[in-house]
PDB file of N, CA and C in Angstrom:
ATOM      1  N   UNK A   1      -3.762 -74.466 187.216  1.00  0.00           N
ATOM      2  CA  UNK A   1      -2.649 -73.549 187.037  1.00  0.00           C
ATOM      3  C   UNK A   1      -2.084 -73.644 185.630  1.00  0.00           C
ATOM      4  N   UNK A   2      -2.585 -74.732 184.814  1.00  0.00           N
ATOM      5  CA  UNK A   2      -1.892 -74.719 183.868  1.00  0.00           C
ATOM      6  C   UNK A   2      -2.340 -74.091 182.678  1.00  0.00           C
ATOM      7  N   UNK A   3      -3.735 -73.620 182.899  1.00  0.00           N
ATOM      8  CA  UNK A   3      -4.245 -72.789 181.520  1.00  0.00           C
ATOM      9  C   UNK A   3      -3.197 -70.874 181.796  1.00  0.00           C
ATOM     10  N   UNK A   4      -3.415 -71.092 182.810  1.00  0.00           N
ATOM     11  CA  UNK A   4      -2.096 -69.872 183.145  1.00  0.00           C
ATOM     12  C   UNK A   4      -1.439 -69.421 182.170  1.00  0.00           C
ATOM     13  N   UNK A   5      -0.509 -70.417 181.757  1.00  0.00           N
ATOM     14  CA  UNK A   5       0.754 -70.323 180.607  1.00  0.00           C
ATOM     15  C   UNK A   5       0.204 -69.422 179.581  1.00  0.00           C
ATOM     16  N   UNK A   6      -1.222 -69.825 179.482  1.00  0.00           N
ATOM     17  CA  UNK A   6      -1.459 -69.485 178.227  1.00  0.00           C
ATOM     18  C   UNK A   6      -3.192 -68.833 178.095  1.00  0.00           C
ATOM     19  N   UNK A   7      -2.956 -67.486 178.537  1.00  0.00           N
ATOM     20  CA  UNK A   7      -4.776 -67.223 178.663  1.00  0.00           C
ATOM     21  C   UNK A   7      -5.164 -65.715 178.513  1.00  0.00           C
ATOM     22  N   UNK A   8      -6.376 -65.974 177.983  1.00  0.00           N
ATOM     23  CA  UNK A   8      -6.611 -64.196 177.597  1.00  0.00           C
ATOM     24  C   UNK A   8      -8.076 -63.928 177.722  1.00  0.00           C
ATOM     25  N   UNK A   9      -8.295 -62.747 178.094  1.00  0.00           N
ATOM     26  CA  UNK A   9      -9.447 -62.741 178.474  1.00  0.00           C
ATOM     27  C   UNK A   9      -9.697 -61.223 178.360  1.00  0.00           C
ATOM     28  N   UNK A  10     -10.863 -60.979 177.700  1.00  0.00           N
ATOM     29  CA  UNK A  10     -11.123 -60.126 176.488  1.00  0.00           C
ATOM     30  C   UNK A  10     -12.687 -59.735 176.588  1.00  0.00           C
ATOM     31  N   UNK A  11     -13.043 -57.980 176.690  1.00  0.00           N
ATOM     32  CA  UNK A  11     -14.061 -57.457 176.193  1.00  0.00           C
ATOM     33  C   UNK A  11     -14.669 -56.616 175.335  1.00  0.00           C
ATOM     34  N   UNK A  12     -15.530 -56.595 174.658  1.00  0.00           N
ATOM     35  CA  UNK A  12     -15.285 -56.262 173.032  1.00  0.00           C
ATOM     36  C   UNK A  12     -16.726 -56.047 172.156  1.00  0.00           C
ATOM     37  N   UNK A  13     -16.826 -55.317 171.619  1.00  0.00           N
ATOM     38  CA  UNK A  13     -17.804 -55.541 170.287  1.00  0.00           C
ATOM     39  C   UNK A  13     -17.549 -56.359 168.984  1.00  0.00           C
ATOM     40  N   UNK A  14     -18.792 -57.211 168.223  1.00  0.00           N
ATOM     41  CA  UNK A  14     -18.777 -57.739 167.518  1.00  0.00           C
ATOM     42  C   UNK A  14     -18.661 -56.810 166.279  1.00  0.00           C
ATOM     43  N   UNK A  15     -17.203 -57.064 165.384  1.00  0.00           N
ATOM     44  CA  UNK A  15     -17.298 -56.030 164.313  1.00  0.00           C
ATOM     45  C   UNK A  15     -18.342 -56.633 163.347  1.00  0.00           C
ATOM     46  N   UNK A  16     -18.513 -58.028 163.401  1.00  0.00           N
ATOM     47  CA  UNK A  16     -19.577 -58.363 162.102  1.00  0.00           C
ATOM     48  C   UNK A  16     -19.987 -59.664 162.371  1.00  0.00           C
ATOM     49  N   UNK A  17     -21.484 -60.057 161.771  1.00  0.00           N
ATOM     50  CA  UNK A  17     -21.951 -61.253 162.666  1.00  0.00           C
ATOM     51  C   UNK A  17     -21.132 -62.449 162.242  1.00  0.00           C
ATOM     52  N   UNK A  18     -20.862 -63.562 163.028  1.00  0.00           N
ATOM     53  CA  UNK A  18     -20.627 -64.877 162.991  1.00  0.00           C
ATOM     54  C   UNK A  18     -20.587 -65.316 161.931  1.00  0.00           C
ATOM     55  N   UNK A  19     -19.288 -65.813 161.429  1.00  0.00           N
ATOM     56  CA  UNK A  19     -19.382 -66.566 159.882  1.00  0.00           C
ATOM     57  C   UNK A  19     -19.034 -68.413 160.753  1.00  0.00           C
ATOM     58  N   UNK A  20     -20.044 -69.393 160.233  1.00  0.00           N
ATOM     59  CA  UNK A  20     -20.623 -70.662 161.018  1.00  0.00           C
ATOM     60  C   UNK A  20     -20.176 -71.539 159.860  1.00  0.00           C
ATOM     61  N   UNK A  21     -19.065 -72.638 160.460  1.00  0.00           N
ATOM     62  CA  UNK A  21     -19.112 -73.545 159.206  1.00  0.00           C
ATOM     63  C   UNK A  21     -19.006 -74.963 160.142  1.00  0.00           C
ATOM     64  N   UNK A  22     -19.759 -75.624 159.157  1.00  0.00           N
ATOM     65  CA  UNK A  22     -20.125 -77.249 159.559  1.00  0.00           C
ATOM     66  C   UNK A  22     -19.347 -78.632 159.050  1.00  0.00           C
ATOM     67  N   UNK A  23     -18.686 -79.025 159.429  1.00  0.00           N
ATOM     68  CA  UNK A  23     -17.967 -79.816 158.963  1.00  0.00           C
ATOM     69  C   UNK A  23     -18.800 -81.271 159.049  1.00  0.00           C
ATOM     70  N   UNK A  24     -18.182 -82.225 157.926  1.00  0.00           N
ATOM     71  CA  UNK A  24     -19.065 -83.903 157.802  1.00  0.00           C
ATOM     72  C   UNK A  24     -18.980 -84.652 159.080  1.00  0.00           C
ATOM     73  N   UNK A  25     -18.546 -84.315 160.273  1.00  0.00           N
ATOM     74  CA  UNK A  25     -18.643 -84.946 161.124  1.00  0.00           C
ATOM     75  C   UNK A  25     -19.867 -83.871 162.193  1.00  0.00           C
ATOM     76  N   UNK A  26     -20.509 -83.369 161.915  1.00  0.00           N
ATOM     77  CA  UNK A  26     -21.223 -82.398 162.290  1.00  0.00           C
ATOM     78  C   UNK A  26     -20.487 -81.620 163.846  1.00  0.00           C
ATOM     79  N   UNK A  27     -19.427 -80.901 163.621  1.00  0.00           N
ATOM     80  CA  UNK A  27     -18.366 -80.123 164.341  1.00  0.00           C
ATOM     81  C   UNK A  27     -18.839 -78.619 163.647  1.00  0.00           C
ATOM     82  N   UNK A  28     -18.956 -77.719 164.710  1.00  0.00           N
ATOM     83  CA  UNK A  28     -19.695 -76.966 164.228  1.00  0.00           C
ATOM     84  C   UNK A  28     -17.961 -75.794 164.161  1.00  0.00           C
ATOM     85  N   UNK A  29     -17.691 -74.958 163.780  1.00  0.00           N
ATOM     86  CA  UNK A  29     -16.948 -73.404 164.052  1.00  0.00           C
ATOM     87  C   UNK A  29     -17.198 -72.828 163.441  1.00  0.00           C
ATOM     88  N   UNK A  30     -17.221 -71.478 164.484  1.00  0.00           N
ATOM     89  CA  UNK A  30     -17.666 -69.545 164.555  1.00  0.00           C
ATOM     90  C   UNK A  30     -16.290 -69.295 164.576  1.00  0.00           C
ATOM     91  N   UNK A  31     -16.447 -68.376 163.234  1.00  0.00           N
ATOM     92  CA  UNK A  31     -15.007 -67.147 163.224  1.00  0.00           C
ATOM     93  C   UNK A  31     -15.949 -66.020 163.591  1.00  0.00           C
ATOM     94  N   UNK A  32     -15.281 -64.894 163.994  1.00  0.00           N
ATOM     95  CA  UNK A  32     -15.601 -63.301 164.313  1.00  0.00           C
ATOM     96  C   UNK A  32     -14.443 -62.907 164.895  1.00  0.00           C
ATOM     97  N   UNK A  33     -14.578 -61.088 164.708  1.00  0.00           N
ATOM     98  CA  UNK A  33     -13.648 -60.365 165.048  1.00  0.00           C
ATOM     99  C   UNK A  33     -14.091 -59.452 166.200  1.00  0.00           C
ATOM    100  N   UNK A  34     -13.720 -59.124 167.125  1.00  0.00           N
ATOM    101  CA  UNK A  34     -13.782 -58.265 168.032  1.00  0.00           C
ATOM    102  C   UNK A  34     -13.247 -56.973 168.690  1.00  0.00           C
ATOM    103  N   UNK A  35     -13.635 -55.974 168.487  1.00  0.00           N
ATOM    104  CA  UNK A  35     -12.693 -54.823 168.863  1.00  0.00           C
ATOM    105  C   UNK A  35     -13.018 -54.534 170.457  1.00  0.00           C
ATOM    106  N   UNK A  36     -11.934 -54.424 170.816  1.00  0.00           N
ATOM    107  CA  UNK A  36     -11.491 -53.950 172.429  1.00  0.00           C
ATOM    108  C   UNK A  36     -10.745 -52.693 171.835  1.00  0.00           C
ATOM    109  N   UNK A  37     -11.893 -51.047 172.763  1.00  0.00           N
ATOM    110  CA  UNK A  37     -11.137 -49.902 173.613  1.00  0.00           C
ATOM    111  C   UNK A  37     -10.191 -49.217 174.242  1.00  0.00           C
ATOM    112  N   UNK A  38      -9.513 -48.703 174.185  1.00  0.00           N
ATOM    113  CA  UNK A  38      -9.004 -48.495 175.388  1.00  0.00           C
ATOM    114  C   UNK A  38      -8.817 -46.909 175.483  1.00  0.00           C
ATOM    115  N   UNK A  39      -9.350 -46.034 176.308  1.00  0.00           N
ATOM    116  CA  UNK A  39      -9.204 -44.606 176.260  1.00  0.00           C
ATOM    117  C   UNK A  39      -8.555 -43.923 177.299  1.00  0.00           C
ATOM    118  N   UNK A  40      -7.447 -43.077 176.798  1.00  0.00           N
ATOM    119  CA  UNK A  40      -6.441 -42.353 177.704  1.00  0.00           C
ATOM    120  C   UNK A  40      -6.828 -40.847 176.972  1.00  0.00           C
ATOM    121  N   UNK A  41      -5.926 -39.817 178.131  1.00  0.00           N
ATOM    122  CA  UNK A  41      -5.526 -38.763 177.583  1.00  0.00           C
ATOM    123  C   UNK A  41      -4.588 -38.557 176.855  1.00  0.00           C
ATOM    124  N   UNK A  42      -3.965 -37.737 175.832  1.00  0.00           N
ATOM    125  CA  UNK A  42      -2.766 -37.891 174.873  1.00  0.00           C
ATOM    126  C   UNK A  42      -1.883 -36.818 175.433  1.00  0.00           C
ATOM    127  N   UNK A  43      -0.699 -36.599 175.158  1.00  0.00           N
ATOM    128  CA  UNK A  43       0.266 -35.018 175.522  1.00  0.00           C
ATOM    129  C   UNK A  43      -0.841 -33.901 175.832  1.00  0.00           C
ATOM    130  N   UNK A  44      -1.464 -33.565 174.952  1.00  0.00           N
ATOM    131  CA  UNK A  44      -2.399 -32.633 174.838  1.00  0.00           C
ATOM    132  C   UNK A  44      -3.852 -32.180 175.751  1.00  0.00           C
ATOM    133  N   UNK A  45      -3.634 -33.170 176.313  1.00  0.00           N
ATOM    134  CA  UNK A  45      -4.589 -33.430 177.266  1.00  0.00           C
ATOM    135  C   UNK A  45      -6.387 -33.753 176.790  1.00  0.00           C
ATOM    136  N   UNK A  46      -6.321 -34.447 174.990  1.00  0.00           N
ATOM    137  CA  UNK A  46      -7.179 -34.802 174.693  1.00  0.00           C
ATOM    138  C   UNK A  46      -7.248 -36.436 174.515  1.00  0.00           C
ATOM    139  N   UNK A  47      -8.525 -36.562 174.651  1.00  0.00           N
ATOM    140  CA  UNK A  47      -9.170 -37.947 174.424  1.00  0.00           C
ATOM    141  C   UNK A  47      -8.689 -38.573 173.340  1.00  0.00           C
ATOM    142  N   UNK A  48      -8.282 -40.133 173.477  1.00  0.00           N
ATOM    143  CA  UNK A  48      -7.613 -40.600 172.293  1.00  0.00           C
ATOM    144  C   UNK A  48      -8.413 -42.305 172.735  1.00  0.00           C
ATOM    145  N   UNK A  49      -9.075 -43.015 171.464  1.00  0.00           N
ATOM    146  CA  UNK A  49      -9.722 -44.407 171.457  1.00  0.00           C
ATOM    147  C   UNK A  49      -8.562 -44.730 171.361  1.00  0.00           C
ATOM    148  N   UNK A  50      -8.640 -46.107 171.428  1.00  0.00           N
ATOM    149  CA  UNK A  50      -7.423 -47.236 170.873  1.00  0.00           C
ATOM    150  C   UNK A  50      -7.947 -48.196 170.523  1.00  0.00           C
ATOM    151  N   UNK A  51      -8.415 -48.598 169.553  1.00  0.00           N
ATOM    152  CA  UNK A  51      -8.943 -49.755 169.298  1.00  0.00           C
ATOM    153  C   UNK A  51      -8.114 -50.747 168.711  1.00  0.00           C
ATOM    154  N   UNK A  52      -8.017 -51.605 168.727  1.00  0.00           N
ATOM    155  CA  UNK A  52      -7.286 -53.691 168.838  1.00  0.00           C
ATOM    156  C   UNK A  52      -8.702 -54.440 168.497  1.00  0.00           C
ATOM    157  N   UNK A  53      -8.022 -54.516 167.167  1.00  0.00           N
ATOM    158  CA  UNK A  53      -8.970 -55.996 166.814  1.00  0.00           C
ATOM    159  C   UNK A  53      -8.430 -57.413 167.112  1.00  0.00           C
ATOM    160  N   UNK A  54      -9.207 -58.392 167.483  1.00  0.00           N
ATOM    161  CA  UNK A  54      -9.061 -59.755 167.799  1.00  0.00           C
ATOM    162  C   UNK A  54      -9.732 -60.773 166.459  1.00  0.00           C
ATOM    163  N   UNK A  55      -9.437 -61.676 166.547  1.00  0.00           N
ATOM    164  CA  UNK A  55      -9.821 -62.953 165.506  1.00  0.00           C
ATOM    165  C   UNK A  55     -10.443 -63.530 167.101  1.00  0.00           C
ATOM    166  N   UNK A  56     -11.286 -64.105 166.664  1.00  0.00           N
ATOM    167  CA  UNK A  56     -12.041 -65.322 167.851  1.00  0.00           C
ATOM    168  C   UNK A  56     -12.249 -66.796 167.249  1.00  0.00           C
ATOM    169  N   UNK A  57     -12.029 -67.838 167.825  1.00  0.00           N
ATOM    170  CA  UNK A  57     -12.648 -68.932 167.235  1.00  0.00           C
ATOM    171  C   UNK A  57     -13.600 -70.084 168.362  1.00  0.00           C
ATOM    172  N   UNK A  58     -14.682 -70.428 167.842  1.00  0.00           N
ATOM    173  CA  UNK A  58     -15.341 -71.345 168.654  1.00  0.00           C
ATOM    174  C   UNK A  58     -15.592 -72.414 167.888  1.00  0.00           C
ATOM    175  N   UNK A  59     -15.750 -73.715 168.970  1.00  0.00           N
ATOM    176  CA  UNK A  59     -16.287 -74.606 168.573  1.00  0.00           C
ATOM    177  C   UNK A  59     -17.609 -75.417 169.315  1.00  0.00           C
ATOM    178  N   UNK A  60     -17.679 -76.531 168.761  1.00  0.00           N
ATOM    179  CA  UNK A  60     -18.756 -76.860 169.232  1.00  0.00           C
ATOM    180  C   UNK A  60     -20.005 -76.328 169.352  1.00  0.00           C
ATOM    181  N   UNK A  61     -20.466 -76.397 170.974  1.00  0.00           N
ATOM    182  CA  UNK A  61     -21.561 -75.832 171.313  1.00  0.00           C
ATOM    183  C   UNK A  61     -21.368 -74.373 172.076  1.00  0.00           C
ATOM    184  N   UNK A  62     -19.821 -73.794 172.246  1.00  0.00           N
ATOM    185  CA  UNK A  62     -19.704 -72.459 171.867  1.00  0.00           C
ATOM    186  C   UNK A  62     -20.143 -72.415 170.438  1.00  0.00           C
ATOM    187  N   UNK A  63     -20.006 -72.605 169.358  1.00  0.00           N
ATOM    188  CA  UNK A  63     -20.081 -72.276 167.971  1.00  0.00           C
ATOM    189  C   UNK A  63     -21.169 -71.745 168.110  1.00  0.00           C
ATOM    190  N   UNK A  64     -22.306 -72.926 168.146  1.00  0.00           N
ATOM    191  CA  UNK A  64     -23.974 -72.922 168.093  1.00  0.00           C
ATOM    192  C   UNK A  64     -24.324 -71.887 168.741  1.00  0.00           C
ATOM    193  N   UNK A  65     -23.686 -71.435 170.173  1.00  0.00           N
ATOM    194  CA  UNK A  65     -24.885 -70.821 170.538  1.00  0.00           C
ATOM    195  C   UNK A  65     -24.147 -69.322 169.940  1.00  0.00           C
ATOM    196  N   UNK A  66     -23.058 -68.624 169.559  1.00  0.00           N
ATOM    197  CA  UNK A  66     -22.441 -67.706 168.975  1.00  0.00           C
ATOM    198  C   UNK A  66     -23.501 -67.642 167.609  1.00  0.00           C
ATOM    199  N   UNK A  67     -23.723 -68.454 167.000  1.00  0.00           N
ATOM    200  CA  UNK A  67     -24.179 -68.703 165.694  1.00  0.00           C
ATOM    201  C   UNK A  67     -25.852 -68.022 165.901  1.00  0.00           C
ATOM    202  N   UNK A  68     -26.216 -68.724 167.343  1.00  0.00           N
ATOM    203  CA  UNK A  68     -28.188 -68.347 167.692  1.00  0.00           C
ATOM    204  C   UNK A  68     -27.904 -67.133 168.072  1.00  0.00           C
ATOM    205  N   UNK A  69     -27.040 -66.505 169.150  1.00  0.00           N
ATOM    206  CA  UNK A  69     -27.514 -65.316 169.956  1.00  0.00           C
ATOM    207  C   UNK A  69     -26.572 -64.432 169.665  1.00  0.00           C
ATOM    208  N   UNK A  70     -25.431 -64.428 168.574  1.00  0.00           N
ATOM    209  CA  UNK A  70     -24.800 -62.719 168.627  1.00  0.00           C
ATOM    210  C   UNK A  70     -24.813 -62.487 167.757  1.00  0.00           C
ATOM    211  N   UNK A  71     -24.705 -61.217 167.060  1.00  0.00           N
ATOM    212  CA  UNK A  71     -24.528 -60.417 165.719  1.00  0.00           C
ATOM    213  C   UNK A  71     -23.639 -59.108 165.762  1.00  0.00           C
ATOM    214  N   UNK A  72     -23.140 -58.407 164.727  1.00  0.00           N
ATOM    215  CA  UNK A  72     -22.754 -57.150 164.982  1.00  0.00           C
ATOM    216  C   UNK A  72     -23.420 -56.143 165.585  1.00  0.00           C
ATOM    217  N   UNK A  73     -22.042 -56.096 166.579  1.00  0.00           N
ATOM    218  CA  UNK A  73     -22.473 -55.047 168.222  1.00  0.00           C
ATOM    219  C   UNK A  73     -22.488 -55.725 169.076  1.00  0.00           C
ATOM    220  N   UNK A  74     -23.000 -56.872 169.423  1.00  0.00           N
ATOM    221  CA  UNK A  74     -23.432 -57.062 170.199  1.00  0.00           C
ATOM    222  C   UNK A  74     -21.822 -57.545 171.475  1.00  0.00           C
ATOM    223  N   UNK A  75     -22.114 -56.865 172.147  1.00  0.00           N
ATOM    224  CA  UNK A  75     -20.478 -57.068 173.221  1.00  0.00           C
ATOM    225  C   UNK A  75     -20.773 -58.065 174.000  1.00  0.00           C
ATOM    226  N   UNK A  76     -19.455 -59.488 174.147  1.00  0.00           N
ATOM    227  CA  UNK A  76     -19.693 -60.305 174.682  1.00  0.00           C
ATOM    228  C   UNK A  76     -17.703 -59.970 175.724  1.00  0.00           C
ATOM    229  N   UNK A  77     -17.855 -60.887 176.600  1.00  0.00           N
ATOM    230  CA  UNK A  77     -16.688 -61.219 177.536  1.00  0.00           C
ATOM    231  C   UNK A  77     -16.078 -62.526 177.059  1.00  0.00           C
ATOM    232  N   UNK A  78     -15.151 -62.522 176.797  1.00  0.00           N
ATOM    233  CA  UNK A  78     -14.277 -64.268 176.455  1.00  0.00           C
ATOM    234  C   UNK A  78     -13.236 -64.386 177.270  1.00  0.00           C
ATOM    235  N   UNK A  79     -13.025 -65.796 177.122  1.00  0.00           N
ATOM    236  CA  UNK A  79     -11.699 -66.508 178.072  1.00  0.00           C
ATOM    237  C   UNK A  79     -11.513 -67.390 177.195  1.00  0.00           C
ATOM    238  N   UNK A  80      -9.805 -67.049 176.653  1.00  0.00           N
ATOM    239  CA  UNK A  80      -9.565 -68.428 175.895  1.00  0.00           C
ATOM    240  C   UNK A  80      -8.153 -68.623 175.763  1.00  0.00           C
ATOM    241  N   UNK A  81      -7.390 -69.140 174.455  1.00  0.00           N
ATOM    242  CA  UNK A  81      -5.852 -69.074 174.559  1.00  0.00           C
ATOM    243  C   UNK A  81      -5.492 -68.769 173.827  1.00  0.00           C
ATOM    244  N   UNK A  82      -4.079 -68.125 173.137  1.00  0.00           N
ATOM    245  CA  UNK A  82      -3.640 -67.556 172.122  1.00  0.00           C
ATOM    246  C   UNK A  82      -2.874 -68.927 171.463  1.00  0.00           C
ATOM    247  N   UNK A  83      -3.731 -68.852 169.792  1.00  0.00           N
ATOM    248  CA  UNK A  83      -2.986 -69.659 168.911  1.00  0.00           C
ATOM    249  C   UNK A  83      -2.498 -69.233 167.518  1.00  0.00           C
ATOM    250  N   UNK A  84      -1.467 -69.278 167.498  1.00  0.00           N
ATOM    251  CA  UNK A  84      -0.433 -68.700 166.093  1.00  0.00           C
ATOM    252  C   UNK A  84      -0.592 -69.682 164.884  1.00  0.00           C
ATOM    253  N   UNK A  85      -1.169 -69.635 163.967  1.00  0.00           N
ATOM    254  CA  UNK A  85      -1.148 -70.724 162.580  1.00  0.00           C
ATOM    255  C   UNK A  85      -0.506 -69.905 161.638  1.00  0.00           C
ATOM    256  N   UNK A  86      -0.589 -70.833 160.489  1.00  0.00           N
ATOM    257  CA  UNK A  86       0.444 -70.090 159.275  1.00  0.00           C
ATOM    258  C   UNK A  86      -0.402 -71.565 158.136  1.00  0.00           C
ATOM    259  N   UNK A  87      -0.339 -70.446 156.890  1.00  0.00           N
ATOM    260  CA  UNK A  87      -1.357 -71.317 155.676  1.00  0.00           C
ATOM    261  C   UNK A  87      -0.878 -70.349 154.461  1.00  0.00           C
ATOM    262  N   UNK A  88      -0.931 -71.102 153.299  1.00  0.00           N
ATOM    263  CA  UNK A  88      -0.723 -70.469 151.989  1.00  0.00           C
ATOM    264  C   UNK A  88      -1.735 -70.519 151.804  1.00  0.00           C
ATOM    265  N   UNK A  89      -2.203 -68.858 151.104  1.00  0.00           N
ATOM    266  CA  UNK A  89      -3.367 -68.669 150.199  1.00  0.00           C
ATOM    267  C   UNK A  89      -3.208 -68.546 149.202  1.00  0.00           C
ATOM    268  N   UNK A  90      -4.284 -68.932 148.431  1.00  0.00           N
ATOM    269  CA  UNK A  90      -4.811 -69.133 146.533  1.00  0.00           C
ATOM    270  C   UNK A  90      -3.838 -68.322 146.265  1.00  0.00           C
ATOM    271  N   UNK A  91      -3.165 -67.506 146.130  1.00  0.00           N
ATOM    272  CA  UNK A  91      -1.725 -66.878 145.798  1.00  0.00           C
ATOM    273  C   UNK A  91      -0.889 -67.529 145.711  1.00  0.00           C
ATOM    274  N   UNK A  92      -0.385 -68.508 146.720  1.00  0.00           N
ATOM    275  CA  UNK A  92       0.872 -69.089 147.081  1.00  0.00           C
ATOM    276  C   UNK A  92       1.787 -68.301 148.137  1.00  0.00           C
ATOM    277  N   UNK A  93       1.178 -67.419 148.929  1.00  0.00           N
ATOM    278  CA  UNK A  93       1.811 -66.617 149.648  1.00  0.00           C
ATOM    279  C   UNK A  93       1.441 -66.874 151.074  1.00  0.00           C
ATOM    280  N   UNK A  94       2.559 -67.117 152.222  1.00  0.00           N
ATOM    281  CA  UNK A  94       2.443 -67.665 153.714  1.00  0.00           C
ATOM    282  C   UNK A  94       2.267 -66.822 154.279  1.00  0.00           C
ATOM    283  N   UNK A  95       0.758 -67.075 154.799  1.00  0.00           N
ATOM    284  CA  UNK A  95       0.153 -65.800 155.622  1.00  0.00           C
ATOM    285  C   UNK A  95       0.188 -66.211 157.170  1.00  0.00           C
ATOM    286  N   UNK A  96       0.268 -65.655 158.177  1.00  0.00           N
ATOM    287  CA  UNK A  96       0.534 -65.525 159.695  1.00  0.00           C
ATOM    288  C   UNK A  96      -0.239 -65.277 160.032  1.00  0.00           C
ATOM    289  N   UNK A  97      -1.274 -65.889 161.088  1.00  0.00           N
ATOM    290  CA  UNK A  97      -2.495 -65.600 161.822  1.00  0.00           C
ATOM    291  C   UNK A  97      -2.224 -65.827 163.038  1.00  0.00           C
ATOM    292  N   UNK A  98      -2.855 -64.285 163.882  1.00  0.00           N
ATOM    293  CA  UNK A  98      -3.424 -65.271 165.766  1.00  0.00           C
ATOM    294  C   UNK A  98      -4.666 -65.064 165.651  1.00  0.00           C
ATOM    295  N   UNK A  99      -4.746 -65.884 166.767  1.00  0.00           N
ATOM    296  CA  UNK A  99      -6.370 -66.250 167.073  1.00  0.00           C
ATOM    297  C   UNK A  99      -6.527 -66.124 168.328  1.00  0.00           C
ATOM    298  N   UNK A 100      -7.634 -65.958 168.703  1.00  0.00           N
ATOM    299  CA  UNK A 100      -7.963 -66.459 169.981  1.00  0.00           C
ATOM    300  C   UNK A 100      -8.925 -67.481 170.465  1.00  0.00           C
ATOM    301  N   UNK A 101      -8.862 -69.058 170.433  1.00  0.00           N
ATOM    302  CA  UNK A 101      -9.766 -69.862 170.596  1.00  0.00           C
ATOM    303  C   UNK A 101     -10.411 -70.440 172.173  1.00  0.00           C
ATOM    304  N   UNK A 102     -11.750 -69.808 171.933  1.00  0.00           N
ATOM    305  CA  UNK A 102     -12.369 -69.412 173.211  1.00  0.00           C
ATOM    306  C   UNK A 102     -12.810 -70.604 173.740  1.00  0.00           C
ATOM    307  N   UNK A 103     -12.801 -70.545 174.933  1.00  0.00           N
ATOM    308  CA  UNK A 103     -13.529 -71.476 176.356  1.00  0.00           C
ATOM    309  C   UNK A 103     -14.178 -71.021 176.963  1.00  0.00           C
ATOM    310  N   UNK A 104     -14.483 -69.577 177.156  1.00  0.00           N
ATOM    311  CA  UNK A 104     -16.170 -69.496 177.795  1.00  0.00           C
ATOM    312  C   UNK A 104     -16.074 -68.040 176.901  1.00  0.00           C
ATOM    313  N   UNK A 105     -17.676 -68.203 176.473  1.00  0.00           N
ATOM    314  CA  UNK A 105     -18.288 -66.700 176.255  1.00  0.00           C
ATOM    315  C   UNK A 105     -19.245 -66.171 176.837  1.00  0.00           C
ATOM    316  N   UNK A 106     -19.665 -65.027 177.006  1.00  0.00           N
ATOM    317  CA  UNK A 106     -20.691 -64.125 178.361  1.00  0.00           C
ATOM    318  C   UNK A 106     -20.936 -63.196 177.051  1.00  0.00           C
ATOM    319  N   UNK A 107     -22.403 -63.281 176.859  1.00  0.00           N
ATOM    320  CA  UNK A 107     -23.439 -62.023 176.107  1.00  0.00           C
ATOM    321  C   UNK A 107     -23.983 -60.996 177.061  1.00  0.00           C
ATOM    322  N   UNK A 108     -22.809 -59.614 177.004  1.00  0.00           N
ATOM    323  CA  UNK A 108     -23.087 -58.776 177.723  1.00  0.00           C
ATOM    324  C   UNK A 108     -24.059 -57.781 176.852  1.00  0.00           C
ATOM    325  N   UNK A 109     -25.337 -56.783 177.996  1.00  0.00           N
ATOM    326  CA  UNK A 109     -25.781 -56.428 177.747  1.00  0.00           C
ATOM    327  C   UNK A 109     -26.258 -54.964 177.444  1.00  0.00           C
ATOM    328  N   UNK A 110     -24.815 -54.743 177.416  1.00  0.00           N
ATOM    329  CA  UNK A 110     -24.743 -52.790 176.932  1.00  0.00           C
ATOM    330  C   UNK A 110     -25.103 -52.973 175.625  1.00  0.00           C
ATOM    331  N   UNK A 111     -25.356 -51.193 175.310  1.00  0.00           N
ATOM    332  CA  UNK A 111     -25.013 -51.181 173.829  1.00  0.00           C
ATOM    333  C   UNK A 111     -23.957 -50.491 173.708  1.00  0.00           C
ATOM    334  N   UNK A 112     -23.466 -50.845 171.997  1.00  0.00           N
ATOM    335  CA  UNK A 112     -22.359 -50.057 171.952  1.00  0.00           C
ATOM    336  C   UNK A 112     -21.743 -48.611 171.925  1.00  0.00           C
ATOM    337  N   UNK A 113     -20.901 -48.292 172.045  1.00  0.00           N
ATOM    338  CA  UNK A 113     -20.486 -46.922 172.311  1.00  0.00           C
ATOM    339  C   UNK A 113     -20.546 -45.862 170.992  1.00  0.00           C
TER     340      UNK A 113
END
């Protein structure tokens, strides 16, 4: 009950493949972004997308296998939790990030729309 508090769970296309970094303790993390759909009618009674991009983060042996088997397009399913950071960049300016750092991923097998 307690991942409850805090959980999201998300389906989506890969906007661009897996950027994989390895750290000296051999800890592997996958950044990527993901866009999730959503289509209604508008006043007008026409079709309107909605697209929401996501930040994703994996580790481990999520990382690895993100790193072997997905690329842009390819739509996967996630379950993970929402995390808020904050970092100065080479500017000196405090930038605000969410994330979503995943606990299970599913390589679904449509193509994209």
């Amino acid at each position: 009950m307690n991942k409850l508090k805090n959980s999201v769970r998300l389906t989506g296309f890969l906007g661009s493949n897996p950027e994989v970094k390895t750290f000296n303790n051999n800890r592997s993390l996958a950044r990527v972004s993901i866009a999730t759909n959503e289509r209604y009618r508008n006043v007008q009674g026409e079709w309107v997308t909605d697209t929401q991009w996501h930040s994703l983060v994996f580790w481990g042996k999520q990382a690895a296998f993100v790193e072997k088997s997905l690329t842009k397009g390819s739509e996967i399913a996630v379950e993970g939790k929402l995390v808020n950071r904050q970092y100065v960049d080479k500017d000196g300016v405090s930038r605000y990030v969410t994330e979503v750092n995943v606990y299970e991923v599913l390589q679904l097998n449509r193509k994209p729309e």
